[in-house]
Structures are given as C-alpha cells and as structure tokens.
N, C-alpha and C. Protein backbone atom coordinates (compact mmCIF):
# COMPACT_ATOMS: atom_id res chain seq x y z
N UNK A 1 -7.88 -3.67 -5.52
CA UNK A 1 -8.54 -4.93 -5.24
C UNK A 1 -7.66 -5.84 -4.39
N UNK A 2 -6.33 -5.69 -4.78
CA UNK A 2 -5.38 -6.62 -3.98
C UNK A 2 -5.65 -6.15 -2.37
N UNK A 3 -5.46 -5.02 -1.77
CA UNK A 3 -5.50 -4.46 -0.78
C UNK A 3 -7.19 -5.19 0.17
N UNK A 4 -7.84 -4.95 -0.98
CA UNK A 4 -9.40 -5.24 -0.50
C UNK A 4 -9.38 -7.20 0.22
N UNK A 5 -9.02 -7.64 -0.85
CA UNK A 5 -8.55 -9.60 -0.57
C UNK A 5 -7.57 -9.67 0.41
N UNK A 6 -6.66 -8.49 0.19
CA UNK A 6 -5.59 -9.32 1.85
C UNK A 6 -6.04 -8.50 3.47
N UNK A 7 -7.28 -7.62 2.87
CA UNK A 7 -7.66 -7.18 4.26
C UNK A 7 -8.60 -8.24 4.35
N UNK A 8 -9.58 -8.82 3.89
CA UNK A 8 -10.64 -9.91 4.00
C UNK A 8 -9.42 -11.01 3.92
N UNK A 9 -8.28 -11.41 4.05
CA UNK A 9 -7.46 -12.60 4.77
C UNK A 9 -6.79 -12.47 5.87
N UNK A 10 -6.95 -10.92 6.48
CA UNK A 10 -6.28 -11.07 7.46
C UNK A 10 -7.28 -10.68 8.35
N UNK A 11 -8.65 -10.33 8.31
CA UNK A 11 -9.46 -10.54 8.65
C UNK A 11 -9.96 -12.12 8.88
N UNK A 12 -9.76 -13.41 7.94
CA UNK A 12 -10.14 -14.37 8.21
C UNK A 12 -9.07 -15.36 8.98
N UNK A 13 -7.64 -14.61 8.65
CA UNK A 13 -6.50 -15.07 9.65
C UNK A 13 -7.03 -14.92 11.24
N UNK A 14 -7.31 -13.83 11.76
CA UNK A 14 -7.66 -13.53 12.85
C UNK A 14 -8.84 -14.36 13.53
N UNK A 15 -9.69 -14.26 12.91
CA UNK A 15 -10.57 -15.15 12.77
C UNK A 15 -10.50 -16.39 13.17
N UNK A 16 -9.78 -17.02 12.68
CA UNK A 16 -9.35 -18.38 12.82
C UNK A 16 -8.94 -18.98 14.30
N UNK A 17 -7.73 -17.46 14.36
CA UNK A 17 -6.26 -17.75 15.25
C UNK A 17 -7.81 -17.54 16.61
N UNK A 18 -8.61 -16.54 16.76
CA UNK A 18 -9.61 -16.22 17.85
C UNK A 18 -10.55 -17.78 17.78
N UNK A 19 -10.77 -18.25 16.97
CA UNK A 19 -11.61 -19.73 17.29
C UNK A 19 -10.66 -20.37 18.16
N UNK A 20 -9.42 -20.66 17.27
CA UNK A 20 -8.88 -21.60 17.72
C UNK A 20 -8.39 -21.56 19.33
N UNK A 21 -8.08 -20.23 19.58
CA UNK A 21 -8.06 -19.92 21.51
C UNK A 21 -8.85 -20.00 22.44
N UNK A 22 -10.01 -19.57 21.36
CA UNK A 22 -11.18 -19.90 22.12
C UNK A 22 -11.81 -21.32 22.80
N UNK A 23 -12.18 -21.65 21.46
CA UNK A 23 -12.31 -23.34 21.50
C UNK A 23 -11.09 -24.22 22.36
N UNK A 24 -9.99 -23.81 21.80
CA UNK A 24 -8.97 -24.67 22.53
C UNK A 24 -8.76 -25.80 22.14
N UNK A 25 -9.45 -26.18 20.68
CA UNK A 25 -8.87 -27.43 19.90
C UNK A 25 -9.31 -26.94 18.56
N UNK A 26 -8.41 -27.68 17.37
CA UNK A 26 -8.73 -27.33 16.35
C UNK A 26 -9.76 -28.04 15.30
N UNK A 27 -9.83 -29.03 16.47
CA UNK A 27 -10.39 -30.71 16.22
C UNK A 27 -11.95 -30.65 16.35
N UNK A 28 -12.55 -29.32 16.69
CA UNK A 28 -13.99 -29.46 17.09
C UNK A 28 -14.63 -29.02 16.06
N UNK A 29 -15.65 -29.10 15.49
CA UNK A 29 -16.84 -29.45 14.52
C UNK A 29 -16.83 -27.55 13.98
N UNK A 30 -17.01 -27.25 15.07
CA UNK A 30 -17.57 -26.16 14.73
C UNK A 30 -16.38 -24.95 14.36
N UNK A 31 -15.45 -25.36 14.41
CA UNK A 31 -13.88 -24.64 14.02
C UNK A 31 -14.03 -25.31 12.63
N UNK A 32 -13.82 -26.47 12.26
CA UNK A 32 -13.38 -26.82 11.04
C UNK A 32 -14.94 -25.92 10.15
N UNK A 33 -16.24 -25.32 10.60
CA UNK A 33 -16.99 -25.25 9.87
C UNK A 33 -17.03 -23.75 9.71
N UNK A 34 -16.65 -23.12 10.52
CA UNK A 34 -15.66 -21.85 10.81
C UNK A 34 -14.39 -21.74 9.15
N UNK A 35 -14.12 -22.55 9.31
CA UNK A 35 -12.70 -22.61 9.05
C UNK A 35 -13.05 -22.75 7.42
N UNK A 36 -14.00 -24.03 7.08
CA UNK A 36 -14.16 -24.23 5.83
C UNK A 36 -14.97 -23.35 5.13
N UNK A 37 -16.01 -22.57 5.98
CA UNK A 37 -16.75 -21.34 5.19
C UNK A 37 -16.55 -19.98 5.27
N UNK A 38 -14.97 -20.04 6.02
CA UNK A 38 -14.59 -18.50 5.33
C UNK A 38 -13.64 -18.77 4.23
N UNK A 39 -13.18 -20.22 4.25
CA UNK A 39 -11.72 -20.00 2.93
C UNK A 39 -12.57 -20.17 1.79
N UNK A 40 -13.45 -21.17 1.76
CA UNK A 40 -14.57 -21.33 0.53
C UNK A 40 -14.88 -19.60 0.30
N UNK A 41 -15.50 -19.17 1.31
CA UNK A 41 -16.10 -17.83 0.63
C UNK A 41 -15.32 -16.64 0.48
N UNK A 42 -13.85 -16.97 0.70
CA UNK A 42 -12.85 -16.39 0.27
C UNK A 42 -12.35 -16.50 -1.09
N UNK A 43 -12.27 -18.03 -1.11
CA UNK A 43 -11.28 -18.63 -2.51
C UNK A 43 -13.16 -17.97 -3.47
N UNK A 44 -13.96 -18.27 -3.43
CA UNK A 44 -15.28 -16.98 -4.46
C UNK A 44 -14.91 -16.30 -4.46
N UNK A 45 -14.28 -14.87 -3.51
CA UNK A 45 -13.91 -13.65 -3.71
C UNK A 45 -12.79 -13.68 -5.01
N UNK A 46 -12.32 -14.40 -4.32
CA UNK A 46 -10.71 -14.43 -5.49
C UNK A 46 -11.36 -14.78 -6.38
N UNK A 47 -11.68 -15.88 -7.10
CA UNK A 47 -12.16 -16.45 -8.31
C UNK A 47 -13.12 -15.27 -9.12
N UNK A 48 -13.81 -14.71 -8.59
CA UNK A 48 -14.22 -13.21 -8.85
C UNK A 48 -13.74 -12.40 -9.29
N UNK A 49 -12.50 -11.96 -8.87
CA UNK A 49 -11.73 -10.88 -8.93
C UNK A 49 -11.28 -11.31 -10.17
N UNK A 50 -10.60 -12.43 -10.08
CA UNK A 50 -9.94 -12.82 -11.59
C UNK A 50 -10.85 -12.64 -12.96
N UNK A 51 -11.76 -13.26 -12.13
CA UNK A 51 -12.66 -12.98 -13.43
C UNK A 51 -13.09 -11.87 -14.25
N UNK A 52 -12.96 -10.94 -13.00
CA UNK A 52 -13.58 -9.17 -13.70
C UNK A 52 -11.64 -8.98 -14.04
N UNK A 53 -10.76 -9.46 -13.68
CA UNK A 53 -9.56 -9.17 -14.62
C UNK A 53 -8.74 -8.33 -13.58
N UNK A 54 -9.36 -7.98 -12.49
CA UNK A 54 -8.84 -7.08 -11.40
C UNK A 54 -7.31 -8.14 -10.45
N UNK A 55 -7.06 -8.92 -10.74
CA UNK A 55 -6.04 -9.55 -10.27
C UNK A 55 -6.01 -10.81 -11.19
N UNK A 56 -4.22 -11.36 -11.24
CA UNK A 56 -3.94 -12.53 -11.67
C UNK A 56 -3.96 -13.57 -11.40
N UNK A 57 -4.76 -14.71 -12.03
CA UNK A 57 -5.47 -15.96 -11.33
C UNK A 57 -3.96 -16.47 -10.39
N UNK A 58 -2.58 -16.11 -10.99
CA UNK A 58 -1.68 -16.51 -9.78
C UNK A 58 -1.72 -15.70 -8.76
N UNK A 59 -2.32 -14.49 -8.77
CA UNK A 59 -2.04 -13.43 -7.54
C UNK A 59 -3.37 -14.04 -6.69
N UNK A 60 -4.24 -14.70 -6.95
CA UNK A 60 -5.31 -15.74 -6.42
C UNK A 60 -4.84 -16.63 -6.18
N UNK A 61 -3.92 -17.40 -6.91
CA UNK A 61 -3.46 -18.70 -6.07
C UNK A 61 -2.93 -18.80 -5.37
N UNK A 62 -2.06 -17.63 -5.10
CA UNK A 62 -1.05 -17.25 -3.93
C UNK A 62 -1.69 -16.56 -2.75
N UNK A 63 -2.86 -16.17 -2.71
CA UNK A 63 -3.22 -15.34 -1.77
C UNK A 63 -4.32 -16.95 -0.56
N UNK A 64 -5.24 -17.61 -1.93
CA UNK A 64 -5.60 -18.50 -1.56
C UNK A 64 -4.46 -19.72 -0.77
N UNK A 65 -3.65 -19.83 -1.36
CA UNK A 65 -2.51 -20.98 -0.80
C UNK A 65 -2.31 -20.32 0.70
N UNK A 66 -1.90 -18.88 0.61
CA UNK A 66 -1.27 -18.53 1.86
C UNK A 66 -2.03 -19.09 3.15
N UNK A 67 -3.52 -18.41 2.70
CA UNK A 67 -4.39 -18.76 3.84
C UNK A 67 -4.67 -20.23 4.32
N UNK A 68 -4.39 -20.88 3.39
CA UNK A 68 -4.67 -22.51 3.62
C UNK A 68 -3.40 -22.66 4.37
N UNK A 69 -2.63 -21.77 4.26
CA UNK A 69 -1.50 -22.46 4.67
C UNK A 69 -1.57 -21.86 6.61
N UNK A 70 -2.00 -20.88 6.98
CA UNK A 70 -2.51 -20.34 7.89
C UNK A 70 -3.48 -21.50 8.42
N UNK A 71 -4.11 -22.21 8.31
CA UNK A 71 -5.34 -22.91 8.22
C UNK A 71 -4.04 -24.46 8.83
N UNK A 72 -3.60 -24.49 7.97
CA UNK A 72 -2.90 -25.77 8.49
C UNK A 72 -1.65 -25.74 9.82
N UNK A 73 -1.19 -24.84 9.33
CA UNK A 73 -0.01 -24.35 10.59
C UNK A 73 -1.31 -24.33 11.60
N UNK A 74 -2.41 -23.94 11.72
CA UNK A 74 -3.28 -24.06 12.83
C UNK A 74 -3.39 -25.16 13.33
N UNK A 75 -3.31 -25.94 12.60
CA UNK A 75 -4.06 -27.74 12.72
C UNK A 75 -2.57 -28.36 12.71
N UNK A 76 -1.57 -27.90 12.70
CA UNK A 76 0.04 -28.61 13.34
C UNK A 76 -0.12 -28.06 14.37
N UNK A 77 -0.14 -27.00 15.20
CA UNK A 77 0.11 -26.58 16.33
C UNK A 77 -0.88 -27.06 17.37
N UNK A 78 -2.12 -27.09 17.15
CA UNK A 78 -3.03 -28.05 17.66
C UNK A 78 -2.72 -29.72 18.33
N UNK A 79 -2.36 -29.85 16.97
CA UNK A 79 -1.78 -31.10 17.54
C UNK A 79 -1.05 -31.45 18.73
N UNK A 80 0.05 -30.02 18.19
CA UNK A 80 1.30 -30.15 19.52
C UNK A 80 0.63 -29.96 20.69
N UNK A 81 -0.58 -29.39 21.02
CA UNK A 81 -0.92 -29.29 22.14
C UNK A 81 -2.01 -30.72 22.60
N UNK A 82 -1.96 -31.88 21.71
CA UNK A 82 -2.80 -32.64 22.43
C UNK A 82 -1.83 -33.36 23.18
C-alpha cells in the first residue's frame, strides 16, 4: 500500500511541477484548484488506508506533509520569479 500512495504522490508531484511550467504562475485560479483537489483527494487516500490498518496514521502524516510541502516550495519559487 505504501508503494501504491507514494506512486499516486509522485504522480501528483509531477503534476503540479507540469501546471506550474505551464501556467507560468502559481498565483492563477486554476493551479491552486489543480493543486487543492489532488492533495484533498490524496490526504482521502491516506485517511483510507489508515483506516483499513494498511499504513500508520504517522506513515500518512508524513507522506501527506511531504506533499504539502512540495506544494509550497512551489508557491516560494513562484514568488522568486515575480
């Protein structure tokens, strides 16, 4: 299951990093809506998993944190480019 959640985060890593080149700001509507409905329907996956017992709600908090943290290093580097 672990394997299954960090391929669906590095799947939504990519994801992200391809909006954000695309678009060319991190600041536009449709990135942050991008952005907020894959970690939401990520952080469900996790919350899931824990629940059927298949991973530890910290091995969820850590997997969830990482990506947020992916998510924000996006939105610092953004910046640097305005």
């Amino acid at each position: 299951m672990l394997t299954i959640l960090a391929t669906d985060a590095d799947q939504i890593k990519s994801i992200l990093s391809k909006q954000r080149n695309f678009l060319c700001m991190s600041k536009c509507p449709a990135f942050e809506e991008v952005a907020d409905t894959q970690i939401y329907g990520f952080s469900c996956e996790v919350r899931l998993a824990e629940k059927c017992g298949l991973i530890s709600s910290q091995e969820g908090k850590q997997m969830v944190t990482e990506l947020e943290q992916v998510l924000s290093d996006i939105y610092v580097t953004a910046g640097e480019d305005d």
